[in-house]
N, C-alpha and C. Protein backbone atom coordinates (compact mmCIF):
# COMPACT_ATOMS: atom_id res chain seq x y z
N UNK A 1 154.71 3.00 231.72
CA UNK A 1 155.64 3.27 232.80
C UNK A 1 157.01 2.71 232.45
N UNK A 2 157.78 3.07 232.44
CA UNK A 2 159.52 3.24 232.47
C UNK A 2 160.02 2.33 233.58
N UNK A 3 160.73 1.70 233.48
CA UNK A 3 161.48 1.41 235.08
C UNK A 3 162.45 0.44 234.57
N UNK A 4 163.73 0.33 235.67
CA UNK A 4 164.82 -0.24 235.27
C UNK A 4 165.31 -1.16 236.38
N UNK A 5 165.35 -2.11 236.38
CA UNK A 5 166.17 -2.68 237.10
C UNK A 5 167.59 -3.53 237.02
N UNK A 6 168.23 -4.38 238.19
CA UNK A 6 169.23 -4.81 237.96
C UNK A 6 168.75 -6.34 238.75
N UNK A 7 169.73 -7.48 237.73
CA UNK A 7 169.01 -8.61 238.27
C UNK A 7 170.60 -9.25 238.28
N UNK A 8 171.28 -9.59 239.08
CA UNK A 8 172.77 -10.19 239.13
C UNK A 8 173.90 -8.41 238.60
N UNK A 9 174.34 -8.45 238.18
CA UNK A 9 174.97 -7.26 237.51
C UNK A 9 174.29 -7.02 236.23
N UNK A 10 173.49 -7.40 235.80
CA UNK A 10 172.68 -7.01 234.48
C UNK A 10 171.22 -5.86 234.60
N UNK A 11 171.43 -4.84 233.73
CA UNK A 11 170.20 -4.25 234.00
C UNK A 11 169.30 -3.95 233.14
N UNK A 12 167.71 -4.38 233.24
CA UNK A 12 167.34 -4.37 232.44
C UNK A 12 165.88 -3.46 232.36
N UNK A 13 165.27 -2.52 231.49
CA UNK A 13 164.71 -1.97 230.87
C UNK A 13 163.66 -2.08 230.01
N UNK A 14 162.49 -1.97 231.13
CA UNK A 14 161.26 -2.37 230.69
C UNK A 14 160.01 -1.08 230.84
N UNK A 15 159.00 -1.17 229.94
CA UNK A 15 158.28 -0.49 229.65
C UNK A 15 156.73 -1.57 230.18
N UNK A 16 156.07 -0.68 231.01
CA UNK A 16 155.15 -1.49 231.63
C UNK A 16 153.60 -0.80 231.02
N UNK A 17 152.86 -1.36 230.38
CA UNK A 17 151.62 -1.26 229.85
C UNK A 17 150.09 -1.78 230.55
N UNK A 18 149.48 -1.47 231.04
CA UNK A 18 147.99 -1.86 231.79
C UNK A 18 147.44 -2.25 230.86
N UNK A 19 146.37 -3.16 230.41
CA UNK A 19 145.40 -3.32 229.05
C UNK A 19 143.78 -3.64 229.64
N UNK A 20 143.27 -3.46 229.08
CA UNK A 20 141.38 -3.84 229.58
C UNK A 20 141.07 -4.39 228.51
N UNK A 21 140.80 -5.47 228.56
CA UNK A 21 139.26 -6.50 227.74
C UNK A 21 140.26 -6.78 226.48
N UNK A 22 141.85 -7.28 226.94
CA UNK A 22 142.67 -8.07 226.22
C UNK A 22 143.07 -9.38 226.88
N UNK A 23 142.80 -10.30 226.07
CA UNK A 23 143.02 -11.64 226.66
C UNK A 23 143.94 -12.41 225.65
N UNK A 24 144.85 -13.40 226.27
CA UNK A 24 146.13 -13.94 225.92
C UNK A 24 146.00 -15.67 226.51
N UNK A 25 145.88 -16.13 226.06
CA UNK A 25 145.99 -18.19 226.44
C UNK A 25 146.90 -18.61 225.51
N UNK A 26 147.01 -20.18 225.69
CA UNK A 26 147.81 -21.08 225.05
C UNK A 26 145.96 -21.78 224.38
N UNK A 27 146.12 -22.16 222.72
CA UNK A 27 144.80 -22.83 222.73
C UNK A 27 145.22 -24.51 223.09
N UNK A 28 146.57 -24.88 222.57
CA UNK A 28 147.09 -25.91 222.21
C UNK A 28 148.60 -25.66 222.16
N UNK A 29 149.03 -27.26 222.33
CA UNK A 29 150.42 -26.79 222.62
C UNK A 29 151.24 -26.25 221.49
N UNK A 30 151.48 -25.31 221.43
CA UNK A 30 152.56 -24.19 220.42
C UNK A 30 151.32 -23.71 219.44
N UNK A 31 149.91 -23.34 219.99
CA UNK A 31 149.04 -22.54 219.44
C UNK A 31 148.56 -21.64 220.82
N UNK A 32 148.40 -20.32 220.08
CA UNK A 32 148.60 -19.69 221.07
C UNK A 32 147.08 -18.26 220.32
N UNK A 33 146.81 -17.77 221.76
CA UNK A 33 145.62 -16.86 220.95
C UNK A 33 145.19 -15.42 221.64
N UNK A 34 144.97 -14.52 220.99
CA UNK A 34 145.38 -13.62 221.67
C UNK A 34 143.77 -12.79 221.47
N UNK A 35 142.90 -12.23 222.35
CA UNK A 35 141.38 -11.50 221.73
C UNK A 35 141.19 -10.27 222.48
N UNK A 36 141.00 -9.82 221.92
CA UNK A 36 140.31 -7.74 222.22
C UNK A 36 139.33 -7.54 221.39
N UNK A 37 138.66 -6.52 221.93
CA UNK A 37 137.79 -5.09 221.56
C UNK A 37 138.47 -4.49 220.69
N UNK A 38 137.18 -3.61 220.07
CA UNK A 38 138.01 -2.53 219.10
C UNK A 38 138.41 -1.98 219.48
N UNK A 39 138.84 -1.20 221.21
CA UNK A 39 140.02 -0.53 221.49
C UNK A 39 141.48 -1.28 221.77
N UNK A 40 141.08 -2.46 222.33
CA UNK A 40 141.83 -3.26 223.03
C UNK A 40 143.04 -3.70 221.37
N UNK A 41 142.02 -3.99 220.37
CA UNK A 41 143.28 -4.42 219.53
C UNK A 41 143.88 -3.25 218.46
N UNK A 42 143.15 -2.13 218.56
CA UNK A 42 144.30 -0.99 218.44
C UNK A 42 145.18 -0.12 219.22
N UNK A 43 145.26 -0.96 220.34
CA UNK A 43 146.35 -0.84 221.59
C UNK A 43 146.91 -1.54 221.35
N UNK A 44 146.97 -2.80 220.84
CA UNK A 44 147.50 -3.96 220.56
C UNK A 44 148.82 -3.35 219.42
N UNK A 45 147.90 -2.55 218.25
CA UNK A 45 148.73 -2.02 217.27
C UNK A 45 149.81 -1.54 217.74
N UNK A 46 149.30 -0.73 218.83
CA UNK A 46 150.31 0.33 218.84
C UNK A 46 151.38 -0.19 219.92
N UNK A 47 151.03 -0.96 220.60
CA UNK A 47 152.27 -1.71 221.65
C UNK A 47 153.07 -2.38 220.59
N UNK A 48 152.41 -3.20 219.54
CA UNK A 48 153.67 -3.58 218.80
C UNK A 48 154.61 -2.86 218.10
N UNK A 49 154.16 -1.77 217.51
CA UNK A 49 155.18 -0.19 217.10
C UNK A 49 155.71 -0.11 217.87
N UNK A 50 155.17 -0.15 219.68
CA UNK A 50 156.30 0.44 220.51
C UNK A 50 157.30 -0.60 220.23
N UNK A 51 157.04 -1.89 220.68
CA UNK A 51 157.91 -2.75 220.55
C UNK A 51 158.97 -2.77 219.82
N UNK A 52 158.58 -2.39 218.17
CA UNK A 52 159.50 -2.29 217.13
C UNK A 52 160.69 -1.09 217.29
N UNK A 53 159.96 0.07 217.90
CA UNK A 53 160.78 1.00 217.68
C UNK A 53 162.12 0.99 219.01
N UNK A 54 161.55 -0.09 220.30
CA UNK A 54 162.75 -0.11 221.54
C UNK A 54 163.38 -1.84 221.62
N UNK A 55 164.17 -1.87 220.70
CA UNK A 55 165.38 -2.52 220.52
C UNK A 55 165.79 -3.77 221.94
N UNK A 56 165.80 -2.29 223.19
CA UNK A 56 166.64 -2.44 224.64
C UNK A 56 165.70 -2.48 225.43
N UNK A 57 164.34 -2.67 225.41
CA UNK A 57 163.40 -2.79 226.35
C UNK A 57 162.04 -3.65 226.40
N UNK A 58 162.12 -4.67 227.27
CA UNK A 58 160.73 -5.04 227.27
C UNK A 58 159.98 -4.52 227.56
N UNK A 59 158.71 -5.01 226.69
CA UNK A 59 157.17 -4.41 226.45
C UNK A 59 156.71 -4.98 227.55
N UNK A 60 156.34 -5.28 228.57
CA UNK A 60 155.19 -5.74 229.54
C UNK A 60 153.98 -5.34 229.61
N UNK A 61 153.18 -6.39 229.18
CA UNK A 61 151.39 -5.87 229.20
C UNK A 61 150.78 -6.44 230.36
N UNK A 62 150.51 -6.22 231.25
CA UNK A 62 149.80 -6.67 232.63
C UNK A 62 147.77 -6.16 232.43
N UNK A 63 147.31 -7.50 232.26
CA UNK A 63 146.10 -7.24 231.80
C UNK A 63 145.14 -7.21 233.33
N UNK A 64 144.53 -6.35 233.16
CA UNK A 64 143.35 -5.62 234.01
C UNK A 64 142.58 -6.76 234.54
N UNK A 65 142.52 -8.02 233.77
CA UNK A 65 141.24 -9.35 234.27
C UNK A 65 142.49 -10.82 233.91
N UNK A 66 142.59 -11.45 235.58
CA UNK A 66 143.48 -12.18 235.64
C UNK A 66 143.01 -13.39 235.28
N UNK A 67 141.62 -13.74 234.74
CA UNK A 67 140.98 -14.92 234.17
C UNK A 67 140.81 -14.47 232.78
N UNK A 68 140.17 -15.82 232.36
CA UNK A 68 139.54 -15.23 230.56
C UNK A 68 137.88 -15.15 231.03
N UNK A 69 137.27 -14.64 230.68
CA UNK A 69 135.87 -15.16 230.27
C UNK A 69 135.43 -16.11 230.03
N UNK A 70 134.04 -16.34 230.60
CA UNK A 70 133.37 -17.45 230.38
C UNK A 70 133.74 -17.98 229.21
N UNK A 71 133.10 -16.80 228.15
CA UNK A 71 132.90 -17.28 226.74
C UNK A 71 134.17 -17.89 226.18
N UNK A 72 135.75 -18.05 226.68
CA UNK A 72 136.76 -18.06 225.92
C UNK A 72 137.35 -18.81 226.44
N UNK A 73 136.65 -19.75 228.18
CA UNK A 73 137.36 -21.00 228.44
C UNK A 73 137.38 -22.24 227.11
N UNK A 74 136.67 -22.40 225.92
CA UNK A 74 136.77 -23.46 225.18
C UNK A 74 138.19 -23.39 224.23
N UNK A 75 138.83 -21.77 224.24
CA UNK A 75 139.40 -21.88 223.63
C UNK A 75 140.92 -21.73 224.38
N UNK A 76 141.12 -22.30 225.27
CA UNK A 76 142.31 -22.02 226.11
C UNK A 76 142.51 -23.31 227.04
N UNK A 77 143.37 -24.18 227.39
CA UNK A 77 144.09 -24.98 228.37
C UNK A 77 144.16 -24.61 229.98
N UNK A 78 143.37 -23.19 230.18
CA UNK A 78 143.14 -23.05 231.47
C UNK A 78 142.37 -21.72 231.25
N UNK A 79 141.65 -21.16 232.65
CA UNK A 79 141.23 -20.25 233.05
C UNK A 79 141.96 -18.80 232.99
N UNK A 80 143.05 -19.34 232.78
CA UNK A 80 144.02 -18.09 233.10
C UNK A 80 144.14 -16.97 232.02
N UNK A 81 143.86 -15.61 231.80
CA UNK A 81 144.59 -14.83 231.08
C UNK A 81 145.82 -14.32 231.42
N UNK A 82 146.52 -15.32 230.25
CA UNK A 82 148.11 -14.91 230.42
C UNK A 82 148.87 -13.59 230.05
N UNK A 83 149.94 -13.06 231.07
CA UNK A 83 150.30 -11.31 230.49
C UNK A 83 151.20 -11.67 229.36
N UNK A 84 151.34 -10.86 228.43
CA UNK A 84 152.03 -10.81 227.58
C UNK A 84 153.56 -9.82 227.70
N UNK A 85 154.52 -10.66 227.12
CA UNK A 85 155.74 -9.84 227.10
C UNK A 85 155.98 -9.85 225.45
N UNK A 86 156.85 -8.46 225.18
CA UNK A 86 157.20 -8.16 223.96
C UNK A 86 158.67 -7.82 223.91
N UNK A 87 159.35 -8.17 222.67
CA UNK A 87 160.91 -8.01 222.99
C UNK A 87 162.01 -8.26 222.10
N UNK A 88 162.58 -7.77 221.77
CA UNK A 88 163.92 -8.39 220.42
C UNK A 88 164.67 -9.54 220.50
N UNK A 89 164.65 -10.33 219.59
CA UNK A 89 165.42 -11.55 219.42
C UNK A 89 167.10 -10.70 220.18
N UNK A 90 167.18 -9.53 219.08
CA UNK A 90 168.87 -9.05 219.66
C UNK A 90 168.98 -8.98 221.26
N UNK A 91 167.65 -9.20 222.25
CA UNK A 91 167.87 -8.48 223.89
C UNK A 91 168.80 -9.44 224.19
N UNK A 92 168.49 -10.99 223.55
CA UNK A 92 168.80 -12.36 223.93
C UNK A 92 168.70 -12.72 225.62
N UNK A 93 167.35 -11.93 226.14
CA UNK A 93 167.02 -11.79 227.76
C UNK A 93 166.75 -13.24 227.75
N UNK A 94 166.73 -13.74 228.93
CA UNK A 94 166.53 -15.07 229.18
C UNK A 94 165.42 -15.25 229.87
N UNK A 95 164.13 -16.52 229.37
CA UNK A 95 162.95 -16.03 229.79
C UNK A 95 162.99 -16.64 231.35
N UNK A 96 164.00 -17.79 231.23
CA UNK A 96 163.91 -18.24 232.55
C UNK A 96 164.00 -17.16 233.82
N UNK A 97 164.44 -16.27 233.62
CA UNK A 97 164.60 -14.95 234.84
C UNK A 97 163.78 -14.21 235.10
N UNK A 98 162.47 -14.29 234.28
CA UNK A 98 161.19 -13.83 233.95
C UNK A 98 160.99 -13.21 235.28
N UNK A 99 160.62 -14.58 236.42
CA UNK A 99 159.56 -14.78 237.33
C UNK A 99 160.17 -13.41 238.40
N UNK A 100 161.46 -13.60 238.51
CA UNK A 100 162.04 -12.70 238.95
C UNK A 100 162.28 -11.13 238.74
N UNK A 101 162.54 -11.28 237.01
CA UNK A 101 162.29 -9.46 236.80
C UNK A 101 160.71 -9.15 236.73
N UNK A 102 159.81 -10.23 236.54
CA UNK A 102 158.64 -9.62 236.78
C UNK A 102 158.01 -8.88 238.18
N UNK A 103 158.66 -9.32 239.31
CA UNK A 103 158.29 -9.30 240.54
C UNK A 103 159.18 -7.72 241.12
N UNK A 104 160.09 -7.76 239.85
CA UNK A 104 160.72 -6.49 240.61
C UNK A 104 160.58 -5.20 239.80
N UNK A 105 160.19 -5.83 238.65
CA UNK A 105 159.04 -4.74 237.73
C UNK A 105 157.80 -4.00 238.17
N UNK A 106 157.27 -5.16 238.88
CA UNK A 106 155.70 -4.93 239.49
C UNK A 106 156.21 -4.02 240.95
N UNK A 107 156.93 -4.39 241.47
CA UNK A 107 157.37 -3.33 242.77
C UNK A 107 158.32 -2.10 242.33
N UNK A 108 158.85 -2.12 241.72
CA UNK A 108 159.76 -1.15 241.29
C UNK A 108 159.21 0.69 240.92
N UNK A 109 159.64 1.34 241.22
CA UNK A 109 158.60 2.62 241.04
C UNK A 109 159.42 3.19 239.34
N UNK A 110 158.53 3.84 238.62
CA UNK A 110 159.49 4.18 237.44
C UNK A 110 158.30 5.63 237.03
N UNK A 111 158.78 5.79 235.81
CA UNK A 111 159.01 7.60 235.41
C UNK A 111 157.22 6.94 234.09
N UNK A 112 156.33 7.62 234.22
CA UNK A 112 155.33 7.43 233.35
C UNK A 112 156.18 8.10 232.20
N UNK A 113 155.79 7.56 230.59
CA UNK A 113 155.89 7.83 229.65
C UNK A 113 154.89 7.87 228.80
N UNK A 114 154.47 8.72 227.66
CA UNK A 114 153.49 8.43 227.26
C UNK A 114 154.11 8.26 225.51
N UNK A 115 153.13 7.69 225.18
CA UNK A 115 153.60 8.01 223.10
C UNK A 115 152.25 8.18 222.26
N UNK A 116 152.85 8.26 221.47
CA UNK A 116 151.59 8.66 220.57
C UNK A 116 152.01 8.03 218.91
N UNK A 117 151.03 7.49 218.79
CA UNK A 117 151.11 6.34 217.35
C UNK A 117 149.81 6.28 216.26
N UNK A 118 150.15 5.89 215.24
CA UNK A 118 148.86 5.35 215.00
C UNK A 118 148.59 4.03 214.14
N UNK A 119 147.85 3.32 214.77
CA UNK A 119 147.26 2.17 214.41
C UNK A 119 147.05 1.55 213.31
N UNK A 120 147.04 2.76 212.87
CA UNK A 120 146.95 2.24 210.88
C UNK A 120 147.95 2.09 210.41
N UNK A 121 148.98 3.09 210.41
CA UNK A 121 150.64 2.83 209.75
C UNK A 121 150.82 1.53 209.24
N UNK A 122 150.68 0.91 209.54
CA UNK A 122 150.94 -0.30 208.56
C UNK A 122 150.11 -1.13 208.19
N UNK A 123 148.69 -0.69 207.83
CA UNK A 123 147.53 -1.71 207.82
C UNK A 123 147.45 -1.91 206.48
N UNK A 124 147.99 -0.81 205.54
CA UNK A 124 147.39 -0.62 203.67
C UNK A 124 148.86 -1.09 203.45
N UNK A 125 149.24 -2.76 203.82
CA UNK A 125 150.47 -3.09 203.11
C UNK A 125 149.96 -3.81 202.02
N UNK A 126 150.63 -4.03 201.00
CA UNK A 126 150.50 -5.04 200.04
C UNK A 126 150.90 -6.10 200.42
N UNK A 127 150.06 -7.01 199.23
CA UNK A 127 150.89 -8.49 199.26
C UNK A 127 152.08 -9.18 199.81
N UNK A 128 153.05 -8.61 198.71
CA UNK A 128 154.59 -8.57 199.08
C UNK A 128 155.27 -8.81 200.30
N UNK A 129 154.36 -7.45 201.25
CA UNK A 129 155.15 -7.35 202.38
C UNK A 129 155.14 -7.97 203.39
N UNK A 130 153.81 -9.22 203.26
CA UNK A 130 153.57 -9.80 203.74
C UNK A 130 154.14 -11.33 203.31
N UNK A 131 153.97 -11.68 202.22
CA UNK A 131 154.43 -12.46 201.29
C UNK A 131 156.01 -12.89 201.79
N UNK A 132 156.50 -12.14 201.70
CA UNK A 132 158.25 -12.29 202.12
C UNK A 132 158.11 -13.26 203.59
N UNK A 133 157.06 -13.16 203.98
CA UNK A 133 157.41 -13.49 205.68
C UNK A 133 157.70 -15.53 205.44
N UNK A 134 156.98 -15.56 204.14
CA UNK A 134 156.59 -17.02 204.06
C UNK A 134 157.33 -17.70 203.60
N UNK A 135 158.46 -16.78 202.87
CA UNK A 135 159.52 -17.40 201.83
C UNK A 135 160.45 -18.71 203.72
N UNK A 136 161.10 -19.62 202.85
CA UNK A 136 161.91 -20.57 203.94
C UNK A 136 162.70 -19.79 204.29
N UNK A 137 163.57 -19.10 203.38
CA UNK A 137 164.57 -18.69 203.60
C UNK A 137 164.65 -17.35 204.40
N UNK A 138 163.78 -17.07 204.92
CA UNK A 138 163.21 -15.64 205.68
C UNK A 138 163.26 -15.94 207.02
N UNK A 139 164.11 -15.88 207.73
CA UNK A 139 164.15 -16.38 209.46
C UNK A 139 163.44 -15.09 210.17
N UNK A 140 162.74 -13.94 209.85
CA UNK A 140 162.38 -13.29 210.79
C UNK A 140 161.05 -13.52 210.95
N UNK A 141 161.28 -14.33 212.08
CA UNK A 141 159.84 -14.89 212.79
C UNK A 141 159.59 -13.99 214.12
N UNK A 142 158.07 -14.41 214.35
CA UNK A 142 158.09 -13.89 215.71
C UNK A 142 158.27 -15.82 216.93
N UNK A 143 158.78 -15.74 217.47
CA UNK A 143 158.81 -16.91 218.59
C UNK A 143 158.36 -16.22 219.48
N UNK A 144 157.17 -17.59 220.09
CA UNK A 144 156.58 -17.83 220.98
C UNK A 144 156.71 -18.29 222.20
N UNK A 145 156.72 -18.19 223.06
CA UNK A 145 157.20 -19.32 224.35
C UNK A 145 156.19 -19.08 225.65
N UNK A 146 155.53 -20.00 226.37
CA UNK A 146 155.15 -19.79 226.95
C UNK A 146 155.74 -20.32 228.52
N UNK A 147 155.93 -19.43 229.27
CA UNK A 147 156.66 -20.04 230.81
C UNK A 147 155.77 -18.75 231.79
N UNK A 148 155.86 -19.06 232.69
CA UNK A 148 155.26 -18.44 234.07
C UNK A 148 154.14 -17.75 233.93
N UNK A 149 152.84 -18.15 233.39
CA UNK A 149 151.69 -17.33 233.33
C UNK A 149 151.59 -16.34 232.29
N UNK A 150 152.93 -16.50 231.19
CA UNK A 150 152.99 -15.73 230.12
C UNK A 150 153.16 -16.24 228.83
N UNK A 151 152.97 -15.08 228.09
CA UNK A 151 153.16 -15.54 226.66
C UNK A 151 154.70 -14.34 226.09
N UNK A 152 155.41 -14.81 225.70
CA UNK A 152 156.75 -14.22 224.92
C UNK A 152 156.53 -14.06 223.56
N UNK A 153 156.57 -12.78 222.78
CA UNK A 153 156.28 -13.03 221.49
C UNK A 153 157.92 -11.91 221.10
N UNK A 154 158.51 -12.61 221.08
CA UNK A 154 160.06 -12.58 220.43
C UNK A 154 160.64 -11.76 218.99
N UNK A 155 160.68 -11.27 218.61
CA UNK A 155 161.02 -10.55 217.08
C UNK A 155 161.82 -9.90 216.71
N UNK A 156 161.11 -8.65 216.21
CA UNK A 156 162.36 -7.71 215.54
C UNK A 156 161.44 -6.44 214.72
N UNK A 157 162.29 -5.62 214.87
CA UNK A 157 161.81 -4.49 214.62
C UNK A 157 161.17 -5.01 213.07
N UNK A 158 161.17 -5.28 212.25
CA UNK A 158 160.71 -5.82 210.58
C UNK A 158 159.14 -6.56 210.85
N UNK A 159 159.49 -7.14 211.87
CA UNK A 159 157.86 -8.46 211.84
C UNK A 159 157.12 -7.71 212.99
N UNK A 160 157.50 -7.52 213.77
CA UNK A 160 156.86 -6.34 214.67
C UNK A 160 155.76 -5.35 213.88
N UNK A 161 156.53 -4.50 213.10
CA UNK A 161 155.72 -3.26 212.11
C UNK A 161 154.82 -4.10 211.01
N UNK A 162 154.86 -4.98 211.04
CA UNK A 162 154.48 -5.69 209.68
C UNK A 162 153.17 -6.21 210.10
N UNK A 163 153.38 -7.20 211.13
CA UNK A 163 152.60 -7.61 211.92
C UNK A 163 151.36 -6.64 212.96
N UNK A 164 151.42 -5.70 213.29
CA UNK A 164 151.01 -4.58 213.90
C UNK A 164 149.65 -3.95 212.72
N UNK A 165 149.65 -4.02 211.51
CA UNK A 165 149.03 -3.49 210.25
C UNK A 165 147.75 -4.04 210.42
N UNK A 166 147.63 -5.42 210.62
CA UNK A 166 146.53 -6.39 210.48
C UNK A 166 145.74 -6.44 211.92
N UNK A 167 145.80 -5.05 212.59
CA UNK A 167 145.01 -5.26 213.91
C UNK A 167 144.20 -4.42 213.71
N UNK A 168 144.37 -2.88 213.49
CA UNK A 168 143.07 -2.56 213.35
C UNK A 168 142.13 -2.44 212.56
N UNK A 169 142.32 -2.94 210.96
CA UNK A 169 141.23 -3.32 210.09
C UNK A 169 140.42 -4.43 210.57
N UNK A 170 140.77 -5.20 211.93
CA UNK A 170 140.34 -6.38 212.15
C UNK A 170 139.21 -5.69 213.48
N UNK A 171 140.09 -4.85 214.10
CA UNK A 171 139.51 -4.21 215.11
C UNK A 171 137.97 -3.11 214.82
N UNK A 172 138.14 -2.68 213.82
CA UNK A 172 137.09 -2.33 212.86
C UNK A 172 135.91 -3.43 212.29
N UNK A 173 136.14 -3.97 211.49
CA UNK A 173 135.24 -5.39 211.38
C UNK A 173 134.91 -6.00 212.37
N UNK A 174 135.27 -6.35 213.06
CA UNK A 174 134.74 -7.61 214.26
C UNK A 174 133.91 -7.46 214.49
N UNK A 175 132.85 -6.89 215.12
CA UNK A 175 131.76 -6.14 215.40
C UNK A 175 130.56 -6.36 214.44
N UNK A 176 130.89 -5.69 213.15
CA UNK A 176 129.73 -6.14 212.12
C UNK A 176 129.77 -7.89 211.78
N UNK A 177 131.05 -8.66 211.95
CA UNK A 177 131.36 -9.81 211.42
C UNK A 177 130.39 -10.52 212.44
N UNK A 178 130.66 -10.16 213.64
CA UNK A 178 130.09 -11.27 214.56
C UNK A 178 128.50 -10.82 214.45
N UNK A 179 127.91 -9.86 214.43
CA UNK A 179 126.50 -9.47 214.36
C UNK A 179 126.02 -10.15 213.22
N UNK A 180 126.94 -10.82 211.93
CA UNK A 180 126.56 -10.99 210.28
C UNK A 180 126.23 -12.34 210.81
N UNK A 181 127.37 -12.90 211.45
CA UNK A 181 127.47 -14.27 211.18
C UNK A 181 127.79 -15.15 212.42
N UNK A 182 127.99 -14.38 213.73
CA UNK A 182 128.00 -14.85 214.53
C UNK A 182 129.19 -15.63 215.19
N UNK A 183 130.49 -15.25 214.65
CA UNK A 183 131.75 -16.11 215.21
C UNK A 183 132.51 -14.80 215.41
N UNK A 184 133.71 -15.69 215.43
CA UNK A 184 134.80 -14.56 215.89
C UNK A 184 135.29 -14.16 214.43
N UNK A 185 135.63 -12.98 214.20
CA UNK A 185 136.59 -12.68 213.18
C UNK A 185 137.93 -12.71 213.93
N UNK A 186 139.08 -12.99 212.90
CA UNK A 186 140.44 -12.94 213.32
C UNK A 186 141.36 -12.91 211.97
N UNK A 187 142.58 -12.56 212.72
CA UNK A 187 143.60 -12.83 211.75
C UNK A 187 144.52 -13.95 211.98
N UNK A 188 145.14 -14.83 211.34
CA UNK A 188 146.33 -15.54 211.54
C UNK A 188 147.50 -15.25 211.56
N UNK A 189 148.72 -15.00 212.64
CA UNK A 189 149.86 -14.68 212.41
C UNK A 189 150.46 -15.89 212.27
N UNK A 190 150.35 -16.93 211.49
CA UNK A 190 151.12 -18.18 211.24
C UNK A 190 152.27 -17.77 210.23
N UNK A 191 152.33 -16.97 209.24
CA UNK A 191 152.88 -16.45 208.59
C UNK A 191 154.43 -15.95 209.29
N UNK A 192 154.15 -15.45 210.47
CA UNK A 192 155.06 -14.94 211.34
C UNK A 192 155.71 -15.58 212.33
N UNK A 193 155.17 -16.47 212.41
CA UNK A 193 155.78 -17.88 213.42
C UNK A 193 156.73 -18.67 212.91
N UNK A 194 157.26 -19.41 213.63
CA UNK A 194 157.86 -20.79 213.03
C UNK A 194 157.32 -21.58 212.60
N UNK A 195 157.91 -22.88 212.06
CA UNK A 195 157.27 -23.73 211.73
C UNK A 195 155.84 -24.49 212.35
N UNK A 196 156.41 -24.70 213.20
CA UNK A 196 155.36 -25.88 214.35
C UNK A 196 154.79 -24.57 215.39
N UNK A 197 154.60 -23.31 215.05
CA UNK A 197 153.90 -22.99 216.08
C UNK A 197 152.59 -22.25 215.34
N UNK A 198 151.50 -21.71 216.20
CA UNK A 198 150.77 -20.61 215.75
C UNK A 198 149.90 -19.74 216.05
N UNK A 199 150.09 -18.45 215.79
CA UNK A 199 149.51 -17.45 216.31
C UNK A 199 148.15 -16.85 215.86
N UNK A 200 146.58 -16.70 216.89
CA UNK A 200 145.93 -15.93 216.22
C UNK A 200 145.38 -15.31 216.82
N UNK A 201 144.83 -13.55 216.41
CA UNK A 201 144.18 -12.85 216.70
C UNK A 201 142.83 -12.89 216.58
N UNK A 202 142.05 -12.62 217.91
CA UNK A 202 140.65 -12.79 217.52
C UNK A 202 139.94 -11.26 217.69
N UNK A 203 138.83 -11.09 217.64
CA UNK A 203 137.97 -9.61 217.72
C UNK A 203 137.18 -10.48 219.11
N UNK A 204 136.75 -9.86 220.10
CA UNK A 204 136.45 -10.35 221.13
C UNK A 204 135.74 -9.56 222.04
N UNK A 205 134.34 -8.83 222.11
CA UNK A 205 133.64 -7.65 222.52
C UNK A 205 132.77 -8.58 223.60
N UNK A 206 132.98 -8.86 225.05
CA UNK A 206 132.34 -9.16 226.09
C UNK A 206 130.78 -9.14 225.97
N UNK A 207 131.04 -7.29 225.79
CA UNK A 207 129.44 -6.79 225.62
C UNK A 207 128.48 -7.27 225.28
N UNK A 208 129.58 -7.61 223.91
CA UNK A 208 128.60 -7.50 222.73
C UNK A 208 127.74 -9.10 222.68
N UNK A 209 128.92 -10.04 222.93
CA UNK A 209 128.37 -10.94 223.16
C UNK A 209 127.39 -11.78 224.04
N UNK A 210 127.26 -10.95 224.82
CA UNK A 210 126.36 -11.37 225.89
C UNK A 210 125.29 -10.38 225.55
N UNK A 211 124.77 -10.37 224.27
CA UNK A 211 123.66 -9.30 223.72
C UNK A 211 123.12 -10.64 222.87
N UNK A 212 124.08 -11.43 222.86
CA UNK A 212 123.41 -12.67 221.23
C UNK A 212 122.22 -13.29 221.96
């Protein structure tokens, strides 16, 4: 969903996303963790493409289950599944105003949009392209922040697409991984963070788990 609002004389342009059986916490302070299904984290893919490709608009993901799961209170600082926002370092939006454009996001009526992507586009990267993220001298990180029941994952069209690759080969595996061996499979986006923070993706099937 599309919708625009104005918050003081500023207006801003957000893209609103529903998600099912995606969950978002803080594990620790400036670790942060994010778990889906194999649909859930090739939605994941493809919200971050969207992300990459709109410059001028926040991503808003408003998830379907306002707790985490049983199974995923050990790995979180509260009960809560936090919504996720997505967004360009260039918006330079201020998160403190959050609480407010969120509330007028959620009431606001806007124009459905749909897109069409695919999930893989960036999954068969090499080394390299990943490699670069680690060099010091490489400032395109994704930043993290967490304020009002959310998580901010901050970037740029470059770490966005890059980052987006490593979801659904993961989203694929998880499933046999946890049946092999019984944990979570995931990926690490530490690579993509700053220094002192860190990001990880887990594979995370409700179902499935309550089958062990």
């Amino acid at each position: 969903m599309k919708k625009e609002v104005f918050l003081g004389n500023q207006k801003y342009f957000c893209l609103t996303v529903d998600t099912v059986n995606l969950y978002s916490c803080e594990f620790d302070k400036n670790m942060y963790m994010i778990f889906g299904d194999q649909r859930a984290l090739q939605e994941l893919a493809c919200i971050f493409l969207l992300a990459s490709q709109n410059r001028d608009k926040i991503i808003y993901l408003r998830h379907t289950d306002k707790f985490l799961p049983e199974d995923l209170h050990s790995f979180s600082t509260s009960d809560r599944n936090d919504e996720l926002v997505l967004l360009h370092h260039s918006l330079q939006a201020n998160t403190g105003l959050w609480k407010d454009l969120r509330e007028r996001f959620r009431t606001q009526k806007g124009n459905k949009k749909s897109y069409t992507c695919n999930p893989r586009r960036f999954a068969d990267l090499g080394h390299d392209d990943y490699q670069k993220f680690a060099f010091a001298e490489n400032k395109d990180k994704i930043l993290v922040k967490s304020k009002y029941e959310t998580l901010f994952l901050i970037g740029s069209k470059s770490v966005f697409e890059v980052a987006s690759g490593l979801f659904e080969p993961l989203s694929r595996a998880g499933a046999g991984e946890y049946r092999r061996n019984g944990g979570h499979a995931h990926v690490h986006l530490d690579i993509f963070t700053g220094k002192h923070q860190g990001l990880c993706v887990d594979y995370y099937d409700k179902a499935l788990w309550n089958k062990k």
